[in-house]
Structures are given as structure tokens and as C-alpha cells.
N, C-alpha and C. Protein backbone atom coordinates (compact mmCIF):
# COMPACT_ATOMS: atom_id res chain seq x y z
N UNK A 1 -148.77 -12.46 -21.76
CA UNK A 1 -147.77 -13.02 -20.88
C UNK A 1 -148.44 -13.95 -19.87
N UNK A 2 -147.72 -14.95 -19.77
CA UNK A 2 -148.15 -15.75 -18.81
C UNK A 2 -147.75 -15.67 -17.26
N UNK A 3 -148.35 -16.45 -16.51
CA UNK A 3 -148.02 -15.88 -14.92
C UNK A 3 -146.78 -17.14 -14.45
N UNK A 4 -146.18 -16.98 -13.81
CA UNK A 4 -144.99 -17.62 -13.39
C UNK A 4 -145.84 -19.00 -12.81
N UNK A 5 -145.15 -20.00 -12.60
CA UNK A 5 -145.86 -21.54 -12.21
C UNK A 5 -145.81 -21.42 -9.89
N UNK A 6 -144.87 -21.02 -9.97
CA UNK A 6 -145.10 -20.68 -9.19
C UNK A 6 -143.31 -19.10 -8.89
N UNK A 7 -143.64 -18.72 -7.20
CA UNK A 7 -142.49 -17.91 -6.93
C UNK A 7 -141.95 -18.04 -5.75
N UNK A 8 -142.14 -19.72 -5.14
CA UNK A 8 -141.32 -20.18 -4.06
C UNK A 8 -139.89 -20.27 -4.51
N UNK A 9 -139.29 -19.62 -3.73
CA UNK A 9 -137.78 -20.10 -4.39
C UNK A 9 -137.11 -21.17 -3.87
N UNK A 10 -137.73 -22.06 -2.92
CA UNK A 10 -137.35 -23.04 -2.24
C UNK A 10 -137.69 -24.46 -3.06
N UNK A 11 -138.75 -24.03 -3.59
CA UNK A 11 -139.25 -25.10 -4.27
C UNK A 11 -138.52 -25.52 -6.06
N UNK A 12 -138.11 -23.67 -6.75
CA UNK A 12 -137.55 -23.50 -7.76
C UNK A 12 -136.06 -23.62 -7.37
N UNK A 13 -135.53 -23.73 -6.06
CA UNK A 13 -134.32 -24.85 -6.18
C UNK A 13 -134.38 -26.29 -6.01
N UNK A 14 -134.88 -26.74 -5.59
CA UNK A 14 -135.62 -28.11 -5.62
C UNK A 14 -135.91 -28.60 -7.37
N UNK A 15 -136.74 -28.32 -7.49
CA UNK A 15 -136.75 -28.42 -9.31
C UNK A 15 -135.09 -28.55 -10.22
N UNK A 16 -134.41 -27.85 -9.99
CA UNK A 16 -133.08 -27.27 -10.51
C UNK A 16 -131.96 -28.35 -9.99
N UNK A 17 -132.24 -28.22 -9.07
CA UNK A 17 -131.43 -29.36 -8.33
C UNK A 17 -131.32 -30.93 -9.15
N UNK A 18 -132.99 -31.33 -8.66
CA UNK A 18 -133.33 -33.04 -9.27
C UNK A 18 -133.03 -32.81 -10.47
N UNK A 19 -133.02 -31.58 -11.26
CA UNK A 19 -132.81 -31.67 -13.01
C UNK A 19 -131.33 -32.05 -13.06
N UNK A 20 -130.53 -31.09 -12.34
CA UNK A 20 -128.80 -31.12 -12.45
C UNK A 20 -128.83 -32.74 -12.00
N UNK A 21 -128.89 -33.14 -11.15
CA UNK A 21 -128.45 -34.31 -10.59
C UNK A 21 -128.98 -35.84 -11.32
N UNK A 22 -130.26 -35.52 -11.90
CA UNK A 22 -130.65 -36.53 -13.05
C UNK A 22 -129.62 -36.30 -14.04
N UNK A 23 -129.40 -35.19 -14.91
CA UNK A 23 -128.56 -35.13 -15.66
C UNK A 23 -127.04 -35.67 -15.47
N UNK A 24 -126.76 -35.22 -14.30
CA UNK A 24 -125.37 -36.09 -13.44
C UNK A 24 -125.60 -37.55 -13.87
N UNK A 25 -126.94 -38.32 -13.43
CA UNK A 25 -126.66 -39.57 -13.29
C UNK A 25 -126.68 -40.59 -14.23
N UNK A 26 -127.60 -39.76 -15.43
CA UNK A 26 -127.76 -39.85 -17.04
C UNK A 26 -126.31 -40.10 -17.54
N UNK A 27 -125.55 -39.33 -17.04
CA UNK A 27 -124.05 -39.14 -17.78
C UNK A 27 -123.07 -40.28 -17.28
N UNK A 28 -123.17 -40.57 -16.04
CA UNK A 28 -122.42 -41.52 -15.28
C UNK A 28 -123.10 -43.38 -15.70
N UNK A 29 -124.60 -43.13 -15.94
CA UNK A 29 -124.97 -44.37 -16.77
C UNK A 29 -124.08 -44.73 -18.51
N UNK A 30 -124.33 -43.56 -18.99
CA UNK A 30 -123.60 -43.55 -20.25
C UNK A 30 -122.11 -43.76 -20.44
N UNK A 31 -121.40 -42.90 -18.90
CA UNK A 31 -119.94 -43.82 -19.10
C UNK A 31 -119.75 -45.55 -18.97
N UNK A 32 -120.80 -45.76 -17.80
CA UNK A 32 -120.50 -47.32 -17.29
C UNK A 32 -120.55 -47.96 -18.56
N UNK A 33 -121.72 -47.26 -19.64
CA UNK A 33 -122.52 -48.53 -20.67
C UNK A 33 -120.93 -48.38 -21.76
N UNK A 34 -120.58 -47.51 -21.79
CA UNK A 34 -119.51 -47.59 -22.61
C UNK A 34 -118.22 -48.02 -22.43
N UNK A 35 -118.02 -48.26 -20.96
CA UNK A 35 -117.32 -48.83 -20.24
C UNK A 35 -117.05 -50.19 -20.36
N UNK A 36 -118.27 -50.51 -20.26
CA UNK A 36 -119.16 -52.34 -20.03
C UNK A 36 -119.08 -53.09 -21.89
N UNK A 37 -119.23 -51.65 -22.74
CA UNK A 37 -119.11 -52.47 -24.45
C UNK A 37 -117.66 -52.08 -25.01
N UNK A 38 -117.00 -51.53 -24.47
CA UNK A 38 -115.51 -51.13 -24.75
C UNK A 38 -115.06 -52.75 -25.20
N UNK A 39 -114.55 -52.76 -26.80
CA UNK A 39 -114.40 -53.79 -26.87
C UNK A 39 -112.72 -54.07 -26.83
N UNK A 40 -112.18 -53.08 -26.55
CA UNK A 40 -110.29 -53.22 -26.28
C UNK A 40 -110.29 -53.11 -24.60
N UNK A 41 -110.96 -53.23 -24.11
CA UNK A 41 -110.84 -53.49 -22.39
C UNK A 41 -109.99 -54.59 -22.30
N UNK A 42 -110.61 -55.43 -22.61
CA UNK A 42 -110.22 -56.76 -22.55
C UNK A 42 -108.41 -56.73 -22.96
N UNK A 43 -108.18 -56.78 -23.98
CA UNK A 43 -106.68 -56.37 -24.38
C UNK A 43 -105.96 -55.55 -23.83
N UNK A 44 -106.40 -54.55 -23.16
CA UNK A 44 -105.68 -53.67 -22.70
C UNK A 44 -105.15 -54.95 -20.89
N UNK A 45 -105.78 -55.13 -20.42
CA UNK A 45 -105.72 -55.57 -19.29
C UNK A 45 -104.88 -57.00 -19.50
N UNK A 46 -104.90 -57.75 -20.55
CA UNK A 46 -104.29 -58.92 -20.91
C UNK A 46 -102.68 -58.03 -21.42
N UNK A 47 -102.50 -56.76 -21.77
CA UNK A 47 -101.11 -56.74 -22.18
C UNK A 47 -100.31 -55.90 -20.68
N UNK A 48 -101.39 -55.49 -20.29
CA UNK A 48 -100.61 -55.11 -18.86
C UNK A 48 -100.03 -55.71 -18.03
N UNK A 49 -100.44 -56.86 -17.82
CA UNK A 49 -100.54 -57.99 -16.79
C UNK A 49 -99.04 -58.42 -17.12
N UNK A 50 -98.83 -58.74 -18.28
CA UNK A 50 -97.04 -59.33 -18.58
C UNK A 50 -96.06 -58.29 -18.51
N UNK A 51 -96.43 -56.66 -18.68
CA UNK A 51 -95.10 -56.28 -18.29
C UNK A 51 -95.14 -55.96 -16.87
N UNK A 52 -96.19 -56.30 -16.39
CA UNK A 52 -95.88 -55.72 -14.45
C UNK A 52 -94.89 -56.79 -14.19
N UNK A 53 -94.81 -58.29 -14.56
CA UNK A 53 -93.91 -58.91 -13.79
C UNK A 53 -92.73 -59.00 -14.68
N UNK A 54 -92.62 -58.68 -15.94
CA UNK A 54 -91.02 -58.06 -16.04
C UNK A 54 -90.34 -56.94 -15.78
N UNK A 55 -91.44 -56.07 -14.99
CA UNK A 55 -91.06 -54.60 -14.44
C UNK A 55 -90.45 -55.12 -12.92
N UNK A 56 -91.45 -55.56 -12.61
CA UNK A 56 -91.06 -56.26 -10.98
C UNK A 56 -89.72 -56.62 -10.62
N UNK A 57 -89.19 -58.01 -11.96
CA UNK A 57 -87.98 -58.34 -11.89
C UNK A 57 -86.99 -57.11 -12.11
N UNK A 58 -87.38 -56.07 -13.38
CA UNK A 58 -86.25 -55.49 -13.42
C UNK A 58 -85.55 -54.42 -12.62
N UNK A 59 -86.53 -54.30 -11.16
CA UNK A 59 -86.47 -53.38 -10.37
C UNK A 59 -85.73 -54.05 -9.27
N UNK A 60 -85.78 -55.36 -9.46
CA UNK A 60 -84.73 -56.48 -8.33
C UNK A 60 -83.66 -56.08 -8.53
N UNK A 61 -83.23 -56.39 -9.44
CA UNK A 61 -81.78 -56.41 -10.39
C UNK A 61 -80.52 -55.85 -10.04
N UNK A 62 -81.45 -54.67 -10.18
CA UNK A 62 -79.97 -52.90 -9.90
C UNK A 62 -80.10 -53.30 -8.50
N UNK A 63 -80.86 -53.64 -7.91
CA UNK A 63 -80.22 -52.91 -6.53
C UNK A 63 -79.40 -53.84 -5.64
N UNK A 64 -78.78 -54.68 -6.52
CA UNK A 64 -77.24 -55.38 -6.04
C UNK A 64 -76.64 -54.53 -6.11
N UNK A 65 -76.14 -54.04 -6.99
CA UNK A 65 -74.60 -53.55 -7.33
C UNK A 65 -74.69 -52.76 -8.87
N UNK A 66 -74.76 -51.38 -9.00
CA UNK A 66 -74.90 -50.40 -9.93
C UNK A 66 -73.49 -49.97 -10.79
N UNK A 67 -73.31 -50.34 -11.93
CA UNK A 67 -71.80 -49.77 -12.07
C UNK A 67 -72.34 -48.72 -13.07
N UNK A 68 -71.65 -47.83 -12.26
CA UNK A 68 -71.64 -45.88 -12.97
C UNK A 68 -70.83 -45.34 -13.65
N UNK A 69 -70.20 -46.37 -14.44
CA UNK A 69 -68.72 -45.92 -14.82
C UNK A 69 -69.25 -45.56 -16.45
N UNK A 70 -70.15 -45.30 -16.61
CA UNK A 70 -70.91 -45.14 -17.73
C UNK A 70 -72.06 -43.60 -17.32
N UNK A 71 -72.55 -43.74 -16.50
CA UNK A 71 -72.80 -41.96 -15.75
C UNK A 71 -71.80 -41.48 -15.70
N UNK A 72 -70.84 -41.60 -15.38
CA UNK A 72 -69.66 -40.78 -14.77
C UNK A 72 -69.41 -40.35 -15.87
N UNK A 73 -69.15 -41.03 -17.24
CA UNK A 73 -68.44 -40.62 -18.51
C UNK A 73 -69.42 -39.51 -18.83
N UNK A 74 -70.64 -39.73 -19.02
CA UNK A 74 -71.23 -38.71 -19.63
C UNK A 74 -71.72 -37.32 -18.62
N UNK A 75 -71.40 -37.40 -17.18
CA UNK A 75 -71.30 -36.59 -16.82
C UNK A 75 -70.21 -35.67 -16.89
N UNK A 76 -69.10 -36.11 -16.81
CA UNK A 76 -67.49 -35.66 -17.12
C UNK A 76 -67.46 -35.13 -18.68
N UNK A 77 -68.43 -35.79 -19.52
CA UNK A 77 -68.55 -34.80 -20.99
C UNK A 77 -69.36 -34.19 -21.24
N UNK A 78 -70.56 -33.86 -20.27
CA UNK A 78 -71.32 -32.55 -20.22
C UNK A 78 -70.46 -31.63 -19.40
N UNK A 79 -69.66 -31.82 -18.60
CA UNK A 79 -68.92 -30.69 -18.07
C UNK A 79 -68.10 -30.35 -18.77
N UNK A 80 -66.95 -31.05 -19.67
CA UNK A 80 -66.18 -30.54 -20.43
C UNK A 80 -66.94 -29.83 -21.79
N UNK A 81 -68.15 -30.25 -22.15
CA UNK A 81 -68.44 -29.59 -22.93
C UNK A 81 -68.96 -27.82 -22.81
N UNK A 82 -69.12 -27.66 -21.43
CA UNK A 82 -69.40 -26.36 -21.00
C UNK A 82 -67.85 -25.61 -20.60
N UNK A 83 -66.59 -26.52 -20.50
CA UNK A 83 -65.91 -26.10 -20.29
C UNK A 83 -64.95 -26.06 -19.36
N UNK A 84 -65.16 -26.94 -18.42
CA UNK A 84 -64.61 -27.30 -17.23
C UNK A 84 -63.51 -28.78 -17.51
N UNK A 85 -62.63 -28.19 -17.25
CA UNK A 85 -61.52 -29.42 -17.23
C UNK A 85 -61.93 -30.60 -15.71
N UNK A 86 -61.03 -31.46 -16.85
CA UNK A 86 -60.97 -32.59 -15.44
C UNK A 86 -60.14 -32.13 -13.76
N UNK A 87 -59.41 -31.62 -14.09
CA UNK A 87 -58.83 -31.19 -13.10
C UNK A 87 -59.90 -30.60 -12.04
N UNK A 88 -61.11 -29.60 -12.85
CA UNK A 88 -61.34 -28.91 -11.75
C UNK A 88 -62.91 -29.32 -10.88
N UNK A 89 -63.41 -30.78 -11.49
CA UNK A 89 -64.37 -31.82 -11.23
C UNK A 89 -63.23 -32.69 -9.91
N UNK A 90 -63.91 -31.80 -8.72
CA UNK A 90 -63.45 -32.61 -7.41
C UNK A 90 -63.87 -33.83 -7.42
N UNK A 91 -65.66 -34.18 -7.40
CA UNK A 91 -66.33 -35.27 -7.28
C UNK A 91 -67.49 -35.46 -7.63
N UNK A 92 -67.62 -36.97 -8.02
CA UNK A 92 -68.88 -36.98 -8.79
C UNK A 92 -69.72 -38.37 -8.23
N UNK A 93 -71.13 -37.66 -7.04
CA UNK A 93 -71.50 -39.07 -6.03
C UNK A 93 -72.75 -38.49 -6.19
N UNK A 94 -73.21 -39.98 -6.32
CA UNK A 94 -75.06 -40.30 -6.14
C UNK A 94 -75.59 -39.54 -4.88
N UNK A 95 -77.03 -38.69 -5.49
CA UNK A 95 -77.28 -38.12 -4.00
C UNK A 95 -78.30 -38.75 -3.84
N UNK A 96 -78.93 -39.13 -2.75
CA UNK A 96 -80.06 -39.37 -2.25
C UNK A 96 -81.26 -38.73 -1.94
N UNK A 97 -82.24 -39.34 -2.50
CA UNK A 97 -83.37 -37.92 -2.17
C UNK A 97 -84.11 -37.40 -3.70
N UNK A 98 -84.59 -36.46 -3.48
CA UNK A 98 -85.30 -35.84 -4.51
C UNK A 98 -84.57 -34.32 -4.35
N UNK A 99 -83.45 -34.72 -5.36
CA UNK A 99 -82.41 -32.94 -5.65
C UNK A 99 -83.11 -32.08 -6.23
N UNK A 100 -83.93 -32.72 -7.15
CA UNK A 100 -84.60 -31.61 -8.47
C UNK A 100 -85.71 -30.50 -8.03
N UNK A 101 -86.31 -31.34 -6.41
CA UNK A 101 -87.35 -31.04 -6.21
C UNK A 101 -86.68 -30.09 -4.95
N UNK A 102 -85.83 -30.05 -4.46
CA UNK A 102 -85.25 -29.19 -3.72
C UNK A 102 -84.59 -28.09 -4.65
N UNK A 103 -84.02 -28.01 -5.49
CA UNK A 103 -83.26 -27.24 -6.21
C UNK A 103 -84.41 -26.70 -6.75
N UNK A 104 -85.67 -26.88 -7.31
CA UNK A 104 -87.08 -26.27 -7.79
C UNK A 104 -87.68 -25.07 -6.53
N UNK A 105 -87.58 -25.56 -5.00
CA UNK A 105 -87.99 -24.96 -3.77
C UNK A 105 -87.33 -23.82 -3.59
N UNK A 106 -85.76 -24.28 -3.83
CA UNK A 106 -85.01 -22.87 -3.99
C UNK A 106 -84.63 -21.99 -4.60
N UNK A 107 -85.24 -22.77 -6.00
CA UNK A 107 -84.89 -21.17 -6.92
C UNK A 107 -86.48 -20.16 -6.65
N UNK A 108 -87.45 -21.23 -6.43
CA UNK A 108 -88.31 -20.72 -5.71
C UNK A 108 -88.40 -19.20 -5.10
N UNK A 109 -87.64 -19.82 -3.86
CA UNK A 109 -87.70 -18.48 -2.70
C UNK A 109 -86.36 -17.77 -3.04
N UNK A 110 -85.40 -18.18 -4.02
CA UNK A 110 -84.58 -17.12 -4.46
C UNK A 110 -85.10 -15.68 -4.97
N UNK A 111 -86.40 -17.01 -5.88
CA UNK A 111 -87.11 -15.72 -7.20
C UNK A 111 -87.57 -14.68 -6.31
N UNK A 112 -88.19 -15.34 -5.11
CA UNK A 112 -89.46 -14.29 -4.46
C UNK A 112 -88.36 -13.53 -3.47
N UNK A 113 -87.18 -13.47 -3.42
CA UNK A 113 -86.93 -12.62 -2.26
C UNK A 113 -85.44 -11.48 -3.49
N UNK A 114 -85.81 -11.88 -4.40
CA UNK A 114 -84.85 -10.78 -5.37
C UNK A 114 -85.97 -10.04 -5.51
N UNK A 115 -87.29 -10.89 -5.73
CA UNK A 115 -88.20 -9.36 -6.35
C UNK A 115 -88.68 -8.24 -5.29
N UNK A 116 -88.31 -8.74 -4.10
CA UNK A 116 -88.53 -7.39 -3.04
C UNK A 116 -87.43 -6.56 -2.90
């Protein structure tokens, strides 16, 4: 058996360390280089570029004047399909906000205060 190189442990984290962190920087060279020869970079960035400015425009658009008379229908036939007549659909209005993410909060603290 051989004798240990040394049994500073200050020094045997030191060693461990520069190894991890060479290895870190080994890996982060190897993304750039593959990064840098990626030969669909190029394309990818040339097909992006044309729909940002027909996204741009199409986000102008709606916010004149929205006609819902096409939500409304298919909301009025998911309700009748569960069963609910017209009669008993008081109203049907755009809410503002993030509903889903409130209605998520409260079934939330519904769940946690049935299970006590």
C-alpha cells in the first residue's frame, strides 16, 4: 500500500475544486464551439425575424373593436350541452385579469382547509 500524497484537507479541496471547475469550463467551451458551427443558426434567426412583425401587426388589430358574437355562441353551447337552458344564462361578459389563475389559488386553499 501506498502512503497518501498528502492529508491536508485544505489543500485536497483545492485540488477538487480546480478539477470541478476546469471541467465546468471544458463544457461551456464545447457548448460555445457548437454554438459558433451550428449550421441552422443562421435560418432559424432569418425565419423569426418575419413573423415578429406580422405578430406585431396582428396584436394592433383586435384592440379596436372585438366582435364576440362568435364566443358567445359557443359558450351558450357548452352550457346547453351540460344542460342549462337559455333562460337560465343571466350573462355572459369578458373578465379582466387572470380568472384561471385565481380560480387555481382557490381551489387551492379550498383543498387545504377541507383536509383539516
Amino acid at each position: 500500500m501506498s502512503q497518501p500524497v498528502t492529508t491536508n484537507p485544505i489543500l485536497i479541496m483545492v485540488i477538487n475544486m480546480t478539477v470541478v471547475f476546469a471541467v465546468l469550463w471544458g463544457l461551456s467551451l464545447v457548448i460555445r464551439l457548437t454554438k459558433m458551427i451550428d449550421p441552422t443558426q443562421k435560418k432559424k434567426l432569418a425565419e423569426t425575424s418575419a413573423p415578429a412583425a406580422t405578430a406585431a401587426v396582428a396584436v394592433a388589430e383586435p384592440a379596436v373593436q372585438q366582435d364576440d358574437t362568435a364566443i358567445v355562441a359557443v359558450i351558450a353551447a357548452a352550457l346547453a350541452a351540460y344542460g342549462y337552458n337559455q333562460s337560465q344564462i343571466a350573462s355572459i361578459r369578458r373578465v379582466d385579469g387572470h380568472s384561471w389563475a385565481q380560480v387555481g389559488r382557490l381551489d387551492a386553499v379550498n383543498a387545504r382547509t377541507q383536509m383539516y
